[in-house]
C-alpha atoms as a PDB file:
ATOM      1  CA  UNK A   1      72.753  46.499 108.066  1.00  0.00           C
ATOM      2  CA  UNK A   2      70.073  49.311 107.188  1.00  0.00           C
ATOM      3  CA  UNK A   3      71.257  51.445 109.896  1.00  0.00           C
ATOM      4  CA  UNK A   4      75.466  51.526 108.469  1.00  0.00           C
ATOM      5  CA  UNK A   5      73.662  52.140 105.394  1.00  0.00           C
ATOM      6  CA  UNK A   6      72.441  54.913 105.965  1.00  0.00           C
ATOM      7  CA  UNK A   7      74.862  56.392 108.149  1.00  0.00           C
ATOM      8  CA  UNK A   8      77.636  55.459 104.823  1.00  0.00           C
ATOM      9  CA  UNK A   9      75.516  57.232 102.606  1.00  0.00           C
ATOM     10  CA  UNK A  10      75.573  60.649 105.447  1.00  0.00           C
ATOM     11  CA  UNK A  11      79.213  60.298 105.893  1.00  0.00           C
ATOM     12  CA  UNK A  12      79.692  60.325 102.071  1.00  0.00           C
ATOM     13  CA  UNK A  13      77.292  62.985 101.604  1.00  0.00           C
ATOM     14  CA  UNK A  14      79.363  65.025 103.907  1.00  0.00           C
ATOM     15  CA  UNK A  15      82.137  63.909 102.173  1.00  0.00           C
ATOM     16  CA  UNK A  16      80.812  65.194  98.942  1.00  0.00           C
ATOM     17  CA  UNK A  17      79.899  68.585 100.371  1.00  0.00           C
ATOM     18  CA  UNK A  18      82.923  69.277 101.580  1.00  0.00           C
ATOM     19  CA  UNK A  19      84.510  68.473  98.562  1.00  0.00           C
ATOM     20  CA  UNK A  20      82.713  70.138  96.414  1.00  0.00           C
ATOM     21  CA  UNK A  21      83.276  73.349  98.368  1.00  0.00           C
ATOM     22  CA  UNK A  22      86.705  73.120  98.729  1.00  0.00           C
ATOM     23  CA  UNK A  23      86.279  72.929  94.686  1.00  0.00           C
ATOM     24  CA  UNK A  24      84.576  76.018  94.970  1.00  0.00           C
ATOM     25  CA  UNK A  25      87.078  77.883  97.341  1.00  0.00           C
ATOM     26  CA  UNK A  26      89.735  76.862  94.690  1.00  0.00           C
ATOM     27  CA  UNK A  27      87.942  78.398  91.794  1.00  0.00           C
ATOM     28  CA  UNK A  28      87.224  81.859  93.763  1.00  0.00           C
ATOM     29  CA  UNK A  29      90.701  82.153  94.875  1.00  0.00           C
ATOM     30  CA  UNK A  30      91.947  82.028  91.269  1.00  0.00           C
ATOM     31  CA  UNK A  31      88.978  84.251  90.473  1.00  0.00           C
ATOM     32  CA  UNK A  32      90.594  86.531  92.839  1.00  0.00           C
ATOM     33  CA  UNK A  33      94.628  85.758  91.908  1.00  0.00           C
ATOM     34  CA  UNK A  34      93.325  86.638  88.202  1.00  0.00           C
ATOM     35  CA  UNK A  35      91.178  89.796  89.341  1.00  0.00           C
ATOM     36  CA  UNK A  36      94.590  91.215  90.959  1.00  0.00           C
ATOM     37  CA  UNK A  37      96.530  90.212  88.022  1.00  0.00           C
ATOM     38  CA  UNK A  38      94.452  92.465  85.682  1.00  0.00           C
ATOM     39  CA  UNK A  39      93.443  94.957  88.609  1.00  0.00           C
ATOM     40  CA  UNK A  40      90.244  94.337  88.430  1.00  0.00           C
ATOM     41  CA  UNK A  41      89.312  95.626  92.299  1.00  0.00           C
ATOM     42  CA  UNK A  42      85.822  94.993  92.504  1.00  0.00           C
ATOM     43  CA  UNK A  43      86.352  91.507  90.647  1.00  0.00           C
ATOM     44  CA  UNK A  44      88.771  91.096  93.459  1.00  0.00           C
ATOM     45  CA  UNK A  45      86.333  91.871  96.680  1.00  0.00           C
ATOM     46  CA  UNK A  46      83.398  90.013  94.945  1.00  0.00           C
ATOM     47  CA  UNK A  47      85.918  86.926  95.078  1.00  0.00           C
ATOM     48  CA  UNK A  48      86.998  87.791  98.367  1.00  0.00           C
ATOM     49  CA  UNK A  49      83.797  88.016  99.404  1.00  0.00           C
ATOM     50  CA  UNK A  50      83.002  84.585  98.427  1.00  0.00           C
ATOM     51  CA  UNK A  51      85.639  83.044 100.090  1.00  0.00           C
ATOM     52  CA  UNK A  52      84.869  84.659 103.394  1.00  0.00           C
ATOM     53  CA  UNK A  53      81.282  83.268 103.391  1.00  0.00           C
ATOM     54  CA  UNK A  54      82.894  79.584 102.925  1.00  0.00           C
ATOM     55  CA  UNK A  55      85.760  79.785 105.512  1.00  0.00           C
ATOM     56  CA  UNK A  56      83.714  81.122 107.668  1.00  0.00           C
ATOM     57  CA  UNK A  57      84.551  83.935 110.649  1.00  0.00           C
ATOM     58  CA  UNK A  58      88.168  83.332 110.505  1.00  0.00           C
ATOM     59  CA  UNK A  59      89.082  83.525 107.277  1.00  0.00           C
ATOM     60  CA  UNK A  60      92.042  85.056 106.675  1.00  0.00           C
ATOM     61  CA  UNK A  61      91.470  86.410 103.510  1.00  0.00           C
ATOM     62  CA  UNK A  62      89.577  89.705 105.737  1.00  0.00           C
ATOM     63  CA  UNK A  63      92.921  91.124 105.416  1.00  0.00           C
ATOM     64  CA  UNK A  64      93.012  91.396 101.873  1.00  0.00           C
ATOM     65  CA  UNK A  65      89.658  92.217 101.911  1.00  0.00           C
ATOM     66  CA  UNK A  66      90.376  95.354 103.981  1.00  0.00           C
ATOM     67  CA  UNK A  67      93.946  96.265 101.479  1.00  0.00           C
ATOM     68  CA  UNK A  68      91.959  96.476  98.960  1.00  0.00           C
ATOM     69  CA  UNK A  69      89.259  98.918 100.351  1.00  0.00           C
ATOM     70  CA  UNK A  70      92.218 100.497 101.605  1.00  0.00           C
ATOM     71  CA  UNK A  71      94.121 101.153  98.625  1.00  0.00           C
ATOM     72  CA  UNK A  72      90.652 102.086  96.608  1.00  0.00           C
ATOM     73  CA  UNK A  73      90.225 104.956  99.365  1.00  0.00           C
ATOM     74  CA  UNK A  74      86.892 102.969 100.111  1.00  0.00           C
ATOM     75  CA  UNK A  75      87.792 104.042 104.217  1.00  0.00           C
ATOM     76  CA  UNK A  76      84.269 103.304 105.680  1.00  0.00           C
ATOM     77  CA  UNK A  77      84.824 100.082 104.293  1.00  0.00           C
ATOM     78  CA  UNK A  78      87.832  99.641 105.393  1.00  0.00           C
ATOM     79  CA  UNK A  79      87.442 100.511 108.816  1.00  0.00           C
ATOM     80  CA  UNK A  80      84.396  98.049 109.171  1.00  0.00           C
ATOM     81  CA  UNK A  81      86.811  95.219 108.332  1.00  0.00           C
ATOM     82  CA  UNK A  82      89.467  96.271 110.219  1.00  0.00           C
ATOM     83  CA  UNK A  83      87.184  96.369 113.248  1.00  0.00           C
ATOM     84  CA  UNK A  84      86.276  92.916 112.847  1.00  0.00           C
ATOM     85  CA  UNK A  85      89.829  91.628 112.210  1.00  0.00           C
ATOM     86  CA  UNK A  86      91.050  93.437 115.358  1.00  0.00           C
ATOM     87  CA  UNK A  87      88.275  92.308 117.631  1.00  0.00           C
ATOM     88  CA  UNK A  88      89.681  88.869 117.221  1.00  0.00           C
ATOM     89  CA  UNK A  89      93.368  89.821 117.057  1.00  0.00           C
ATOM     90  CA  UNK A  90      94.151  93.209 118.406  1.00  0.00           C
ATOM     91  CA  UNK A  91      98.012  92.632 117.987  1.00  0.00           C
ATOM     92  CA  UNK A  92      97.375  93.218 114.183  1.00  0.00           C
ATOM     93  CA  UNK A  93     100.021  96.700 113.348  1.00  0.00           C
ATOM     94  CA  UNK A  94      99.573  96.942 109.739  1.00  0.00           C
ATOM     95  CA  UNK A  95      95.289  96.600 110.228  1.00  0.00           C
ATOM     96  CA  UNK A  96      95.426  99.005 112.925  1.00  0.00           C
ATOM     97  CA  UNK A  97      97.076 101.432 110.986  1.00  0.00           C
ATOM     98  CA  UNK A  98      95.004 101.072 108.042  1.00  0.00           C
ATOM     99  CA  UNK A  99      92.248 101.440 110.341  1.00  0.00           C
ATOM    100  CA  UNK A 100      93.453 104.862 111.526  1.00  0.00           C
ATOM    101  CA  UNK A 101      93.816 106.246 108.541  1.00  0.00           C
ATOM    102  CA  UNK A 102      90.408 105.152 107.441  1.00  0.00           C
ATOM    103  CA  UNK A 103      89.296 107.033 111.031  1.00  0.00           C
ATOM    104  CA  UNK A 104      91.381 109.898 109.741  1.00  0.00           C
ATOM    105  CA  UNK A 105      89.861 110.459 106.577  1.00  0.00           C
ATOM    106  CA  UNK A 106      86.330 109.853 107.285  1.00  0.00           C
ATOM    107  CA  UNK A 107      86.896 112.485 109.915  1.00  0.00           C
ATOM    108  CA  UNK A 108      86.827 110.779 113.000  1.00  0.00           C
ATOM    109  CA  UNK A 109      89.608 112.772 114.457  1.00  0.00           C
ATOM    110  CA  UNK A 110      89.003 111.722 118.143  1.00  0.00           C
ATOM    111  CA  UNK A 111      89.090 107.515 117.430  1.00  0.00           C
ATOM    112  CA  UNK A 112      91.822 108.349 115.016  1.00  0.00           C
ATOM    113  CA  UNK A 113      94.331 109.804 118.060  1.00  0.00           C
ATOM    114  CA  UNK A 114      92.905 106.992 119.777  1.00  0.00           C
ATOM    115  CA  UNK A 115      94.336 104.459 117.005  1.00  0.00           C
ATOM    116  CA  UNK A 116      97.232 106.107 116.987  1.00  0.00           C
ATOM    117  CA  UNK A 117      97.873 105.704 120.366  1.00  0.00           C
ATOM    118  CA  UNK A 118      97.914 102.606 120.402  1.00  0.00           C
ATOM    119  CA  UNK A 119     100.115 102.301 117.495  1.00  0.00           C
ATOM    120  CA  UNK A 120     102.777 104.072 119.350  1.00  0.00           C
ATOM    121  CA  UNK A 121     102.728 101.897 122.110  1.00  0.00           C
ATOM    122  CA  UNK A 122     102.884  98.929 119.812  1.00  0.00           C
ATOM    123  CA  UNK A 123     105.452  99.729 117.654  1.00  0.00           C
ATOM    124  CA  UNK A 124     107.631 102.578 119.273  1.00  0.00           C
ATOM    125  CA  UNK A 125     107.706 104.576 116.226  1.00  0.00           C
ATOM    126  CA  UNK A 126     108.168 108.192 115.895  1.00  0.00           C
ATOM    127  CA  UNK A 127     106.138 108.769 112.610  1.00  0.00           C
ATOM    128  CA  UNK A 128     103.097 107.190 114.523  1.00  0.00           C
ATOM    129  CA  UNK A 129     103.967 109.449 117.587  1.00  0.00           C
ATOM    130  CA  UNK A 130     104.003 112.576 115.058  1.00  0.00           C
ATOM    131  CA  UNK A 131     100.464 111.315 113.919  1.00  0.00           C
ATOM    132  CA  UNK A 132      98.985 110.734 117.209  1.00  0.00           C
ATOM    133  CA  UNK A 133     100.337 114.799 117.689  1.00  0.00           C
ATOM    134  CA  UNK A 134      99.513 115.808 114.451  1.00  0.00           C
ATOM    135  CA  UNK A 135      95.814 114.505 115.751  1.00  0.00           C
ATOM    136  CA  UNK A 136      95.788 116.058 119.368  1.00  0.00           C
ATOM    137  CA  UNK A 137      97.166 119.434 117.715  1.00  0.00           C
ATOM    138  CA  UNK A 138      93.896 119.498 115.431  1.00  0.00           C
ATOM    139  CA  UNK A 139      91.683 118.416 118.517  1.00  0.00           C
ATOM    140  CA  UNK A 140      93.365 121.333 120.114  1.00  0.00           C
ATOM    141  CA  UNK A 141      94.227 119.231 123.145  1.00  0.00           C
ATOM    142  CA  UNK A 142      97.847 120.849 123.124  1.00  0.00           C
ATOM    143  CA  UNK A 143      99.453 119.360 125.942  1.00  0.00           C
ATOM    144  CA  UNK A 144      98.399 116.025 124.775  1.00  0.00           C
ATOM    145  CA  UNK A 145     100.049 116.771 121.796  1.00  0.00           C
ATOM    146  CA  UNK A 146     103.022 118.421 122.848  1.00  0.00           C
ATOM    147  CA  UNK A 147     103.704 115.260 125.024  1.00  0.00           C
ATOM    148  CA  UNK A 148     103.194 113.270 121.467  1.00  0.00           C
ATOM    149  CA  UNK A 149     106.010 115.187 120.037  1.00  0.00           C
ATOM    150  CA  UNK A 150     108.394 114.799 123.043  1.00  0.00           C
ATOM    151  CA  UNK A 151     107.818 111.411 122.747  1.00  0.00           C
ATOM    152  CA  UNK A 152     108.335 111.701 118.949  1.00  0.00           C
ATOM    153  CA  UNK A 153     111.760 113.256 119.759  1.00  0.00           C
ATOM    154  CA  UNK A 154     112.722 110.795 122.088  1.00  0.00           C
ATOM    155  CA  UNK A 155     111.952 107.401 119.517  1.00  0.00           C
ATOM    156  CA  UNK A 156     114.583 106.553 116.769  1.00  0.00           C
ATOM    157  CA  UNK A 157     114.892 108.266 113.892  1.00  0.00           C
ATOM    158  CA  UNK A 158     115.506 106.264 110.888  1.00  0.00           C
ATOM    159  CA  UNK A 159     115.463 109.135 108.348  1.00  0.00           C
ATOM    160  CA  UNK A 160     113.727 107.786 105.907  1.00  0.00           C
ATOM    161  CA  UNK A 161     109.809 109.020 106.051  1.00  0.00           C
ATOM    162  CA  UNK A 162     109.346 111.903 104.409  1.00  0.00           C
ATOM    163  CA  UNK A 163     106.197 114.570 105.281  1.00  0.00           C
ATOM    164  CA  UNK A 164     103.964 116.483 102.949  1.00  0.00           C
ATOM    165  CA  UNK A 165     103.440 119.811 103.722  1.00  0.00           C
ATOM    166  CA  UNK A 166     101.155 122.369 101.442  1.00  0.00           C
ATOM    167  CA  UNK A 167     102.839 125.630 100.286  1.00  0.00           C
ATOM    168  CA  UNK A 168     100.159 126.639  98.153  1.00  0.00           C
ATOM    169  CA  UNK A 169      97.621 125.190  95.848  1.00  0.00           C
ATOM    170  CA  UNK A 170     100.071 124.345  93.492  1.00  0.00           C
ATOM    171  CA  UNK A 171     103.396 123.338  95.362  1.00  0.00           C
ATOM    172  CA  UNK A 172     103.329 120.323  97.704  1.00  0.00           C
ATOM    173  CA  UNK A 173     106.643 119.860  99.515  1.00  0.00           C
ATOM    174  CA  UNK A 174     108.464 116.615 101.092  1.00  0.00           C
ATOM    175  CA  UNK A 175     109.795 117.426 104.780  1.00  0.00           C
ATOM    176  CA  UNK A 176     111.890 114.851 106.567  1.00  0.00           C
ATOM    177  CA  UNK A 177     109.978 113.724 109.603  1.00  0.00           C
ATOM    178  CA  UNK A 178     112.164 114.721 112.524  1.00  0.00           C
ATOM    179  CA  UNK A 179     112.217 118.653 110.544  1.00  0.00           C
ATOM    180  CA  UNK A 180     107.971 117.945 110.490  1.00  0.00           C
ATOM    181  CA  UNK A 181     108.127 116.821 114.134  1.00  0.00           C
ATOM    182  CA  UNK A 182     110.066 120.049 115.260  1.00  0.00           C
ATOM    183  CA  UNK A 183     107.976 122.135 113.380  1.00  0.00           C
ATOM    184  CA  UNK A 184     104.602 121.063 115.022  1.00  0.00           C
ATOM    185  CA  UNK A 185     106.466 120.920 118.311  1.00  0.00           C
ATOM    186  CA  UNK A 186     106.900 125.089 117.514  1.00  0.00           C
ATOM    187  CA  UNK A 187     103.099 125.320 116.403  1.00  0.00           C
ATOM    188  CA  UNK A 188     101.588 123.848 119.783  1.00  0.00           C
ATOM    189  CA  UNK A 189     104.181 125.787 121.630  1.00  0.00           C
ATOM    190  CA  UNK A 190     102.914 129.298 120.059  1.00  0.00           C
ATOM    191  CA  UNK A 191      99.425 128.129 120.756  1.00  0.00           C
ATOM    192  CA  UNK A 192     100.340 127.858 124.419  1.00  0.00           C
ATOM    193  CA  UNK A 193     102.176 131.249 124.098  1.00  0.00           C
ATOM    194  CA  UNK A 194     105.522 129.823 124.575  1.00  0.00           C
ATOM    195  CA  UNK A 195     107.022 132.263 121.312  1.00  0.00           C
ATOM    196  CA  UNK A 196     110.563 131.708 122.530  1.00  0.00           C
ATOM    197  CA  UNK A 197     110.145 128.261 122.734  1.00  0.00           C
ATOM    198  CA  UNK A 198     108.921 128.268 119.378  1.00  0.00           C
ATOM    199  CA  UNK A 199     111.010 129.810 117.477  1.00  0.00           C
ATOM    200  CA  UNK A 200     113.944 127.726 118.730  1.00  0.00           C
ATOM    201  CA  UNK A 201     111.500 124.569 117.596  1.00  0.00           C
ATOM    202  CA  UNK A 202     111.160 125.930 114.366  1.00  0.00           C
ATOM    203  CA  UNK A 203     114.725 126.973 114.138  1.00  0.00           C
ATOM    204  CA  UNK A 204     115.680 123.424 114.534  1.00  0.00           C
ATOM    205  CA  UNK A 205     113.119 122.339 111.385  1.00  0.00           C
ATOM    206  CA  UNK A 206     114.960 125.158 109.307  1.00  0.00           C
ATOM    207  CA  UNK A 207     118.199 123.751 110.765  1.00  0.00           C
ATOM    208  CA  UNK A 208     117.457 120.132 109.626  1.00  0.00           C
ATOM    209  CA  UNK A 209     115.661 121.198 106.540  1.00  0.00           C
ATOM    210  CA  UNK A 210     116.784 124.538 105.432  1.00  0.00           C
ATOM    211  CA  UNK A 211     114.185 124.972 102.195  1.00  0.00           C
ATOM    212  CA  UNK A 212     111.180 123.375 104.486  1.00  0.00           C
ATOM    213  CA  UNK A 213     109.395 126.738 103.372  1.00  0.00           C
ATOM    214  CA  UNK A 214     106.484 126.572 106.017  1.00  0.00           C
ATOM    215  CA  UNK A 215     108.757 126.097 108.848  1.00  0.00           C
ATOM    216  CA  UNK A 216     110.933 129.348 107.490  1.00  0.00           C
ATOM    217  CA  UNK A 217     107.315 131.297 106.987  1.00  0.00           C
ATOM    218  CA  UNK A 218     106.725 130.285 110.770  1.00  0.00           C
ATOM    219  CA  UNK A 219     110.090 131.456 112.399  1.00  0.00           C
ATOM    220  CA  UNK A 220     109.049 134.408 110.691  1.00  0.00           C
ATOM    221  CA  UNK A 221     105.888 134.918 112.040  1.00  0.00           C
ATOM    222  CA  UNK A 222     107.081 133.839 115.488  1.00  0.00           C
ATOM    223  CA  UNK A 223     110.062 137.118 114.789  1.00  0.00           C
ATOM    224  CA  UNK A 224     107.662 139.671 113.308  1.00  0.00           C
ATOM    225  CA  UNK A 225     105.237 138.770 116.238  1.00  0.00           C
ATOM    226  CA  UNK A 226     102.403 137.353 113.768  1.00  0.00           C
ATOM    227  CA  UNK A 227     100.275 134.085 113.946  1.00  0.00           C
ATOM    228  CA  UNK A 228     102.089 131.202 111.979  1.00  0.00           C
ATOM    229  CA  UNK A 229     100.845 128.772 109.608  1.00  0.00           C
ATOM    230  CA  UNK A 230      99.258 125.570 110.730  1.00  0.00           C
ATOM    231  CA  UNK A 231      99.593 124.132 106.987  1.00  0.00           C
END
């Protein structure tokens, strides 16, 4: 009789425990609903945080952990919870892209193409093919990149992503993507002295976008015989 005694009182102690933090869970994820209500961001990953350390490993609330280091530009951050999340699911697009652009602007150019690569695989689009060229062009791998851009031009084009491109300090313009994708197929072809090739490729971004000023500048340049503009 002492013995189920004592193994009642564990069972309800358990009980208790795991009641009381399921209690707790509840009040941190309001914390956190309420935190994103008023955006309050580091109210937010303080909650977050919470909840991770009672769920455990798994929790699923690492994603929104790594949105919102993502969206507050907090990239090392980011990237250190996206590796985690990925090394348990690797299938994961939108973490793997936010993990690429975390790679990208910490500077990590190399890991970044690498990201991308895998992207492109994954999801067959032609904006993440531009990227993964965009990256390879500033590694100055260019036949790596100019096979990026082929395979850029040979994925659908939607027509709805739009490119920024700097004019000048003050003037930022919107490209369509398949004008941007033309025009860096015409920059890695001038830097592997292909100049006829290139100005037909940035003919075609004029074509497709006839104010896109930097790919005008750059048929130009290719014309006059004069280095073009990388950006």
């Amino acid at each position: 009789m002492k013995r189920f005694y004592i193994t009642l009182s564990a069972v309800l102690a358990v009980a208790s425990f795991y009641a009381q933090s399921d209690a707790d869970i509840s009040q941190d994820k309001a914390v956190f609903k309420q935190a994103m209500i008023y955006a309050d961001a580091d109210v937010a990953i303080n909650a977050l945080y919470d909840i991770i350390a009672k769920e455990g490993d798994n929790s699923i609330y690492k994603d929104s952990l790594a949105y919102l280091y993502f969206s507050g530009r907090k990239y090392s951050s980011c990237f250190m919870v996206c590796a985690d999340i990925l090394s348990k699911d690797n299938k994961k697009q939108n973490i793997l892209e936010m993990q690429a652009i975390s790679l990208e602007n910490m500077g990590a150019i190399d890991k970044a193409a690498q990201a991308y690569a895998k992207l492109t695989i994954m999801t067959n689009n032609n904006y993440h093919a531009y990227k993964l060229g965009n990256l390879y062009f500033a590694l100055k791998k260019y036949d790596d990149a100019y096979k990026a851009v082929k395979k850029a031009l040979e994925l659908e084009d939607k027509g709805t992503i739009q490119v920024n491109y700097r004019v000048n300090q003050n003037y930022t313009q919107q490209v369509t993507l398949l004008a941007a994708i033309y025009n860096l197929k015409g920059l890695i072809e001038f830097e592997q002295e292909k100049n006829d090739l290139a100005k037909l490729s940035f003919q075609k971004a004029v074509d497709l976008q006839d104010d896109f000023v930097l790919a005008k500048e750059n048929l130009q340049a290719v014309i006059d015989g004069k280095k073009v503009k990388k950006e």
